[in-house]
N, C-alpha and C. Protein backbone atom coordinates (compact mmCIF):
# COMPACT_ATOMS: atom_id res chain seq x y z
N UNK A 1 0.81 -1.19 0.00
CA UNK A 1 0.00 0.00 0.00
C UNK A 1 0.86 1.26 0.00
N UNK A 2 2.07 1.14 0.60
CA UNK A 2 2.63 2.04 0.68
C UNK A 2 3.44 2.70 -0.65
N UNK A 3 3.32 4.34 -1.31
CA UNK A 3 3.87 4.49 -2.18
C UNK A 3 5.08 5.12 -2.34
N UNK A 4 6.19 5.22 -1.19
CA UNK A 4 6.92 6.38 -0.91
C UNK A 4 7.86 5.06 -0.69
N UNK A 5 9.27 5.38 -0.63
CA UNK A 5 10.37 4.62 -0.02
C UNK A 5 9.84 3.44 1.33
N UNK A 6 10.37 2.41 1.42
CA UNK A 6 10.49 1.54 2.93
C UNK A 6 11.33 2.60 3.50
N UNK A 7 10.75 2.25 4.49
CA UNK A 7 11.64 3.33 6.36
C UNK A 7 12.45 1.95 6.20
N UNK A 8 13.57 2.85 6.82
CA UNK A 8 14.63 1.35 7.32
C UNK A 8 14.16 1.70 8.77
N UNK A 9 15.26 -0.21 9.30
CA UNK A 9 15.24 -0.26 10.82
C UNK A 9 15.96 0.70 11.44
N UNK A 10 16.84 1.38 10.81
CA UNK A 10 17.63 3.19 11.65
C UNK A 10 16.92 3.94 11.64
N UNK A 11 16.16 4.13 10.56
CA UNK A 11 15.25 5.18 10.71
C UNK A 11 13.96 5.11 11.39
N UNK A 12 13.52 4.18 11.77
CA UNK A 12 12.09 3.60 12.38
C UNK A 12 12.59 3.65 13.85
N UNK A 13 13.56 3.36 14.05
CA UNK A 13 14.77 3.60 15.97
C UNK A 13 14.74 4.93 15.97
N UNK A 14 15.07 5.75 14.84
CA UNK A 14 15.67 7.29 15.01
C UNK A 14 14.41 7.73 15.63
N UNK A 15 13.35 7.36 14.81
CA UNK A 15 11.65 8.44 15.09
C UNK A 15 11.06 7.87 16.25
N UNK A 16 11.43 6.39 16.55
CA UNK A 16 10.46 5.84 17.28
C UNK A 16 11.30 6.75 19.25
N UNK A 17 12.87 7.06 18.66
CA UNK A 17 13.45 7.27 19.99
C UNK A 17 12.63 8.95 20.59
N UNK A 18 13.04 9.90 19.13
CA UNK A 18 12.14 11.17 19.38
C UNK A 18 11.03 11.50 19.46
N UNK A 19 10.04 10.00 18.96
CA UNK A 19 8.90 10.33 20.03
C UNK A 19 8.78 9.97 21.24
N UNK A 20 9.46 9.17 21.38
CA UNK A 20 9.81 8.49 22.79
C UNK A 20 10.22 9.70 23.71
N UNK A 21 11.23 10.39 23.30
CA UNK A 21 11.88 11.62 24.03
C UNK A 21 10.84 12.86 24.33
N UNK A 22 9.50 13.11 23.33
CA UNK A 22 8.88 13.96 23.38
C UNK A 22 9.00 14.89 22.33
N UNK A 23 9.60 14.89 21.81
CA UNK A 23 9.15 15.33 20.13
C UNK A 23 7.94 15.83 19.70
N UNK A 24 7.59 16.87 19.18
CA UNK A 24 6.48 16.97 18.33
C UNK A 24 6.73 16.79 16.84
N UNK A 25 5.25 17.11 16.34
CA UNK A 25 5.70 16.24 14.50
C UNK A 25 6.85 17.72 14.19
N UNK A 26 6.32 18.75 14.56
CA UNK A 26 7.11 19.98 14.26
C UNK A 26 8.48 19.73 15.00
N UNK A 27 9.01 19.49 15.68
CA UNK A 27 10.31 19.08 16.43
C UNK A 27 11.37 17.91 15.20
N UNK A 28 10.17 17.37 15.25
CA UNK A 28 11.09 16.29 14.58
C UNK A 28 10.99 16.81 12.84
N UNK A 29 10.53 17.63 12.35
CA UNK A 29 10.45 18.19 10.93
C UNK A 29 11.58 19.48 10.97
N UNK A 30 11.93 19.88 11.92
CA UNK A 30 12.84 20.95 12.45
C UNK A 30 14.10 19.99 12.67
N UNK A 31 14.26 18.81 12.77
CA UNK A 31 15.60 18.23 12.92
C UNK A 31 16.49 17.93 11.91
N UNK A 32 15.51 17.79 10.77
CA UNK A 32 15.93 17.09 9.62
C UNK A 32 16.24 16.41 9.46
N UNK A 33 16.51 15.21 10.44
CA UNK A 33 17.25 13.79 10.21
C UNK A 33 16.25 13.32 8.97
N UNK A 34 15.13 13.75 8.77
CA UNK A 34 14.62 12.69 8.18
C UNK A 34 14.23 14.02 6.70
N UNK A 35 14.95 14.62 5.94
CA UNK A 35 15.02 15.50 4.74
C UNK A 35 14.51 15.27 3.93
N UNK A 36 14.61 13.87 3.81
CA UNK A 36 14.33 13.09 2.41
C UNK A 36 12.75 12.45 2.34
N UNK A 37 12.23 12.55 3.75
CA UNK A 37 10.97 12.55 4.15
C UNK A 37 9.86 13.44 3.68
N UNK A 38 8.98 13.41 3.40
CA UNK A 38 7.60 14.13 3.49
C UNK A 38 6.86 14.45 4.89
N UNK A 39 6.36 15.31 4.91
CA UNK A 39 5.69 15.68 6.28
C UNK A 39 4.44 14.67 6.47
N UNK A 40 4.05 14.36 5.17
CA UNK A 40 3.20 13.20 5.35
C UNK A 40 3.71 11.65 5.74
N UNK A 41 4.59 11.54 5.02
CA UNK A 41 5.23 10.42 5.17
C UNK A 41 5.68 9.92 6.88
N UNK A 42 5.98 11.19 7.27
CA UNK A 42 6.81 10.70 8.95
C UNK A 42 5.35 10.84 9.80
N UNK A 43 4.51 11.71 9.01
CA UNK A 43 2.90 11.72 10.39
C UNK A 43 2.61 10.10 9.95
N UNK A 44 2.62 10.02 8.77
CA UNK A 44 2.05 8.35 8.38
C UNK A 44 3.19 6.96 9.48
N UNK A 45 3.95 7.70 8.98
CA UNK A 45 5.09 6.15 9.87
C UNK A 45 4.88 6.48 11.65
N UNK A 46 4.84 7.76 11.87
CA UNK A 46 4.74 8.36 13.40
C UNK A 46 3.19 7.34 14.27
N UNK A 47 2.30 7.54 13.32
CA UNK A 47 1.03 7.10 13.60
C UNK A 47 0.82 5.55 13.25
N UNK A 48 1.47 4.81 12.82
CA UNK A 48 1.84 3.48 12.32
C UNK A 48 2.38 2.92 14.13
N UNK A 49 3.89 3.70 14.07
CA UNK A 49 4.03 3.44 15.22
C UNK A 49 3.61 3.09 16.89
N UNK A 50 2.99 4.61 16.85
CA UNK A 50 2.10 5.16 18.23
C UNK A 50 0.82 5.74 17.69
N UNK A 51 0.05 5.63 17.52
CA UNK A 51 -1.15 5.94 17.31
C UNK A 51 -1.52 7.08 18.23
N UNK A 52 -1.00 7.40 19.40
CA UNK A 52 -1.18 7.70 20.55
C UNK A 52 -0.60 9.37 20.35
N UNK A 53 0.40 9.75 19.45
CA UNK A 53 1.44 10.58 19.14
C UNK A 53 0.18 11.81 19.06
N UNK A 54 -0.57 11.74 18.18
CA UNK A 54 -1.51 13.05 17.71
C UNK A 54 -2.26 13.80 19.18
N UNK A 55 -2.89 12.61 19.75
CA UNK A 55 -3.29 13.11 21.22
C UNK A 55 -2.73 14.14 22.08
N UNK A 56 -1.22 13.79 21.57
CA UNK A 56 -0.50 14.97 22.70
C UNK A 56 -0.27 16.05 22.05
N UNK A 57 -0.72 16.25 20.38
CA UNK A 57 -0.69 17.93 20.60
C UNK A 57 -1.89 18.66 20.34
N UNK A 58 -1.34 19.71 20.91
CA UNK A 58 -2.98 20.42 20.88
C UNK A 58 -2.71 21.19 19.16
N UNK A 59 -4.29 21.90 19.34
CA UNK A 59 -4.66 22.24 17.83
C UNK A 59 -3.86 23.87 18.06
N UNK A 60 -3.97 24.83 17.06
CA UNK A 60 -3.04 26.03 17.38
C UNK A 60 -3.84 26.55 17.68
N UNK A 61 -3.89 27.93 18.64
CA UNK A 61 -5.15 29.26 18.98
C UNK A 61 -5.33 29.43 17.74
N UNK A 62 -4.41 30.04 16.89
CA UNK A 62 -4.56 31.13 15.98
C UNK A 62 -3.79 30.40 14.38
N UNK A 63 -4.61 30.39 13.65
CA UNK A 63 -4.19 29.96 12.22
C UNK A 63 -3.59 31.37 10.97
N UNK A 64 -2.23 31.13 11.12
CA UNK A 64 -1.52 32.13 10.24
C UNK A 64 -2.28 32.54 9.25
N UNK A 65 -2.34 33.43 8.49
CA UNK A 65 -2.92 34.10 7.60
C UNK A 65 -1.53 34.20 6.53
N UNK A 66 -2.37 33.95 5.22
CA UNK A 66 -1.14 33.72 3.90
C UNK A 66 -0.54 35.00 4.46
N UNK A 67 -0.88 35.98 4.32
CA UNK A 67 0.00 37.32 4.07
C UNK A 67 1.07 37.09 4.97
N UNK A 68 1.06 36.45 6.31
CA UNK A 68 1.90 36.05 8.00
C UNK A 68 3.09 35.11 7.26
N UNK A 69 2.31 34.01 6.61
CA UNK A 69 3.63 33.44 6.32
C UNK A 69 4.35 33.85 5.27
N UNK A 70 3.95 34.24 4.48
CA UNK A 70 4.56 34.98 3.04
C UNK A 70 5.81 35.96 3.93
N UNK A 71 5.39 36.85 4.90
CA UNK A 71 6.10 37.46 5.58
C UNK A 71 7.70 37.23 5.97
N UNK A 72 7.01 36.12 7.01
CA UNK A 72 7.94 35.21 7.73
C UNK A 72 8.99 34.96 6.67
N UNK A 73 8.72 34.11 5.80
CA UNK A 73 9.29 33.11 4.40
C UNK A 73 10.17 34.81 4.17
N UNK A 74 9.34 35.68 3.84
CA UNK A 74 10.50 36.86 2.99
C UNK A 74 11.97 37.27 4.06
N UNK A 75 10.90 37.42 5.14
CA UNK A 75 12.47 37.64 6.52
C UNK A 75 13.31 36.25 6.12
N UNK A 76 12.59 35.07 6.30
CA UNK A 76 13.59 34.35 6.32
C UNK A 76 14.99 34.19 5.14
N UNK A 77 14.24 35.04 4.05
CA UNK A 77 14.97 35.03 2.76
C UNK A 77 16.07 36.18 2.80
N UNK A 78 15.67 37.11 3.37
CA UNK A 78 16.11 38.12 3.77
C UNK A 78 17.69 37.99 4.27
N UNK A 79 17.40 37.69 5.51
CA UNK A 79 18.59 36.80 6.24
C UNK A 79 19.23 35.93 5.65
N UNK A 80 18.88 34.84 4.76
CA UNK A 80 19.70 34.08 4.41
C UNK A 80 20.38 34.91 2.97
N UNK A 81 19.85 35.68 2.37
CA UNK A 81 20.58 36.66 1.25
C UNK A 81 21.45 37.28 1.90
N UNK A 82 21.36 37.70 3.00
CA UNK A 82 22.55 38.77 3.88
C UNK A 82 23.45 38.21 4.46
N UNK A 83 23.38 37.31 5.08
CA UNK A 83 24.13 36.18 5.60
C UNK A 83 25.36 35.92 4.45
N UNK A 84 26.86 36.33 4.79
CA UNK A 84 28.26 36.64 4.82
C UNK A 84 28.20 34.84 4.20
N UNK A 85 28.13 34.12 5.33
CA UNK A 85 28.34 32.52 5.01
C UNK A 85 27.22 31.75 5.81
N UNK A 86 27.21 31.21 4.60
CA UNK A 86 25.57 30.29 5.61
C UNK A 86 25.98 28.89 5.41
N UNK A 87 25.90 28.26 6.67
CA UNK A 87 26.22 27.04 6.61
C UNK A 87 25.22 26.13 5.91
N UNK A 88 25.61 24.60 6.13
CA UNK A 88 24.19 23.69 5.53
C UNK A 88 23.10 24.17 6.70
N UNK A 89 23.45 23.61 7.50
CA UNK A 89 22.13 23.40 8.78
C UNK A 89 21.34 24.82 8.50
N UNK A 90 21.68 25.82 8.42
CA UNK A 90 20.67 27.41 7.67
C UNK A 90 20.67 27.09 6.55
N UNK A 91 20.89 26.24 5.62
CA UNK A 91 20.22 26.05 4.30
C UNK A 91 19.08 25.49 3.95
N UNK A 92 19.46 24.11 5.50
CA UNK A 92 18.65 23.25 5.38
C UNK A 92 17.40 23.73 6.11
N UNK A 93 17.21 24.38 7.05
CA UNK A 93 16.21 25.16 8.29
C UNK A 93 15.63 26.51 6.73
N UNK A 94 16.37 26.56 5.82
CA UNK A 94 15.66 27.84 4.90
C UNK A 94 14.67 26.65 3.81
N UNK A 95 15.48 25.79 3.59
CA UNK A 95 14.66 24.78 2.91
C UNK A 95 13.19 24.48 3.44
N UNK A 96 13.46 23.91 4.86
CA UNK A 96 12.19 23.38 5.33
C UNK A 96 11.34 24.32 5.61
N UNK A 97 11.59 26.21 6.14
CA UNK A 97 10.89 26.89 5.87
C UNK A 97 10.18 27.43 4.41
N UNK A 98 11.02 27.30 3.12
CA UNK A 98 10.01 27.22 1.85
C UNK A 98 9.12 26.12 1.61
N UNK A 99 9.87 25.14 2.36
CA UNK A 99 8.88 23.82 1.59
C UNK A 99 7.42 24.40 2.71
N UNK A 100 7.40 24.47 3.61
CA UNK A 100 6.60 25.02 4.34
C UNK A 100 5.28 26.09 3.94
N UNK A 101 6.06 26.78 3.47
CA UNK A 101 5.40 28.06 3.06
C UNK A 101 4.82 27.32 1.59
N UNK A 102 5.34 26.95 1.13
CA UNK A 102 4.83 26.55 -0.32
C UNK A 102 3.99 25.63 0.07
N UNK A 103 3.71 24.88 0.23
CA UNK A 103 2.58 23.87 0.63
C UNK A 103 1.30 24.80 2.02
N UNK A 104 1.86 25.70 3.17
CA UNK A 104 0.91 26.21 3.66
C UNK A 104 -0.62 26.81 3.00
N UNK A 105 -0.55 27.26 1.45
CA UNK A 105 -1.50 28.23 1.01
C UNK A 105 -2.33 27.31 0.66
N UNK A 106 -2.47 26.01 -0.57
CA UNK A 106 -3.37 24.74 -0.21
C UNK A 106 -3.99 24.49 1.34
N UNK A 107 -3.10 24.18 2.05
CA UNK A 107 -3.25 23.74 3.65
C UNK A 107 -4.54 24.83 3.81
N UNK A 108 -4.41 25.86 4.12
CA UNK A 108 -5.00 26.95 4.20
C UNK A 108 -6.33 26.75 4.01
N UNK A 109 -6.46 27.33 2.28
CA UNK A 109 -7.47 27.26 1.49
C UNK A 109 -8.20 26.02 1.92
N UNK A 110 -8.24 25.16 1.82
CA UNK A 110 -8.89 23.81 2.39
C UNK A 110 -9.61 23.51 3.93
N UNK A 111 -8.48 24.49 5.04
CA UNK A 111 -9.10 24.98 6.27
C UNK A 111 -10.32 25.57 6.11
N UNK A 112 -9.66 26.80 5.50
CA UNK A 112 -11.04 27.82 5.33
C UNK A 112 -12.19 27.32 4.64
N UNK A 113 -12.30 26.23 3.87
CA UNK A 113 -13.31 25.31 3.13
C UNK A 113 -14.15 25.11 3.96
N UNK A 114 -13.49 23.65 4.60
CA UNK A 114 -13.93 23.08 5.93
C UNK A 114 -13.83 24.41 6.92
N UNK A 115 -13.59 24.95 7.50
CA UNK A 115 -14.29 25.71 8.35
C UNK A 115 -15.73 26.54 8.19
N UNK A 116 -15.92 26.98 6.93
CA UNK A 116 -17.43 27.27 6.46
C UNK A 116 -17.97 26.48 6.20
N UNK A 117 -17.74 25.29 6.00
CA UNK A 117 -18.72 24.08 6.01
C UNK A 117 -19.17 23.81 7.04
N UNK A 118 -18.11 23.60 8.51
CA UNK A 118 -18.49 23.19 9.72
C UNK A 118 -19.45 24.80 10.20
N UNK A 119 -19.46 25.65 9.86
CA UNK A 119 -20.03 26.71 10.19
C UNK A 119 -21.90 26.40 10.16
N UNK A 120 -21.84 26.52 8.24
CA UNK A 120 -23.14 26.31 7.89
C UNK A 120 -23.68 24.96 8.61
N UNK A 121 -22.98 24.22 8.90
CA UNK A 121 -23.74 22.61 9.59
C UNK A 121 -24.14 23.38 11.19
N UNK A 122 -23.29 24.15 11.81
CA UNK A 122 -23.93 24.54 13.07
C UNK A 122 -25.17 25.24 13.02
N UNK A 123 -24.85 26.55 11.90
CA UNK A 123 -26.26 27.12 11.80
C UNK A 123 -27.44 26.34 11.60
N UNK A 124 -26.99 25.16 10.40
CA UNK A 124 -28.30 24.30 10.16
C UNK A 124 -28.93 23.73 11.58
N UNK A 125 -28.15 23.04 12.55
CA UNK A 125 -28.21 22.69 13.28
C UNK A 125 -29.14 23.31 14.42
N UNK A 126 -28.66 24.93 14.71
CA UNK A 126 -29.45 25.78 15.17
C UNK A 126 -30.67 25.97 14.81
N UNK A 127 -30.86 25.91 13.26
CA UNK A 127 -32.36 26.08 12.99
C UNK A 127 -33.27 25.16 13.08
N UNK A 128 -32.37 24.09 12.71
CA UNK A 128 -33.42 22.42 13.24
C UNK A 128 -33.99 22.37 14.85
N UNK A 129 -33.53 22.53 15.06
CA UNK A 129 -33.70 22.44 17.28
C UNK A 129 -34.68 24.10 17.07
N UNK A 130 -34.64 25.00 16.37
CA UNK A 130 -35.71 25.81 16.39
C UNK A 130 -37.14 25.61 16.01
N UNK A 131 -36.70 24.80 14.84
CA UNK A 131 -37.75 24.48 13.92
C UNK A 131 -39.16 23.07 15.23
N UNK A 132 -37.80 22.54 15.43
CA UNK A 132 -38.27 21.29 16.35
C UNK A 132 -39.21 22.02 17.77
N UNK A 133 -38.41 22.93 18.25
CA UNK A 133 -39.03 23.35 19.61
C UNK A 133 -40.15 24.55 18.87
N UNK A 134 -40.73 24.69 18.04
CA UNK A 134 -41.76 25.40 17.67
C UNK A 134 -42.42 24.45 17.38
N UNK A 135 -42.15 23.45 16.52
CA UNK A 135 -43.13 22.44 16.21
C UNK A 135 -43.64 21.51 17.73
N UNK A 136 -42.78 21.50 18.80
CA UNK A 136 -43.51 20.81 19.88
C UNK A 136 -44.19 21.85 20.91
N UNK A 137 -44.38 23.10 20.65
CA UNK A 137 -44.55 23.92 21.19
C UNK A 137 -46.34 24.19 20.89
């Protein structure tokens, strides 16, 4: 079923130790041991593992707005254009912030989908239990 590379047994020890340690999926996407990974790919093997992993994080208060990360992404570009000598590890931390940003605006758009969907289902919801307590009324 699977369509992406086999995890080896180092790499299935590496993830299974940093969730073990307390890791979040963002912790361990910030490490890069695993580069060659997809963000899907390590939530898929993470949740294979421990099923248990998603439970411990919470959802965010506040959901960035494109213009926030576009921002962010330009500082981050910023800095790494100014930056005298940039090592790998800031190449690689500028990487995972574009791949980031480039995939966030889908992510997004699809929130905001589903969030007016779950909206209109409450309102419906509201009007049914109105509709209902007039009709038993």
């Amino acid at each position: 079923m699977g369509r992406g590379k086999t995890w080896t047994d180092e790499e299935t020890k590496i993830l299974t130790d940093m969730v073990a340690e307390g890791f979040t999926l963002e912790d361990i996407l910030k490490s890069d041991r695993f580069a060659d990974r997809t963000p899907e790919a390590i939530r898929a093997q993470i949740v294979r593992l421990e099923p248990s992993f998603f439970e411990k994080i919470a959802p965010a208060n506040n959901v960035l707005t494109i213009e926030t990360v576009v921002k962010l992404f330009s500082s981050a570009f910023g800095q790494l254009c100014a930056s005298k000598a940039a090592d790998k590890a800031t190449l690689d931390r500028f990487r995972m912030i574009f791949r980031a940003a480039r995939d966030y605006g889908p992510l997004l758009a699809h929130f905001e989908k589903w969030d007016k969907i779950e909206k209109r289902i409450d309102g419906l919801e509201a009007t049914l239990a109105e509709l209902q307590a007039a009709k038993g009324a």
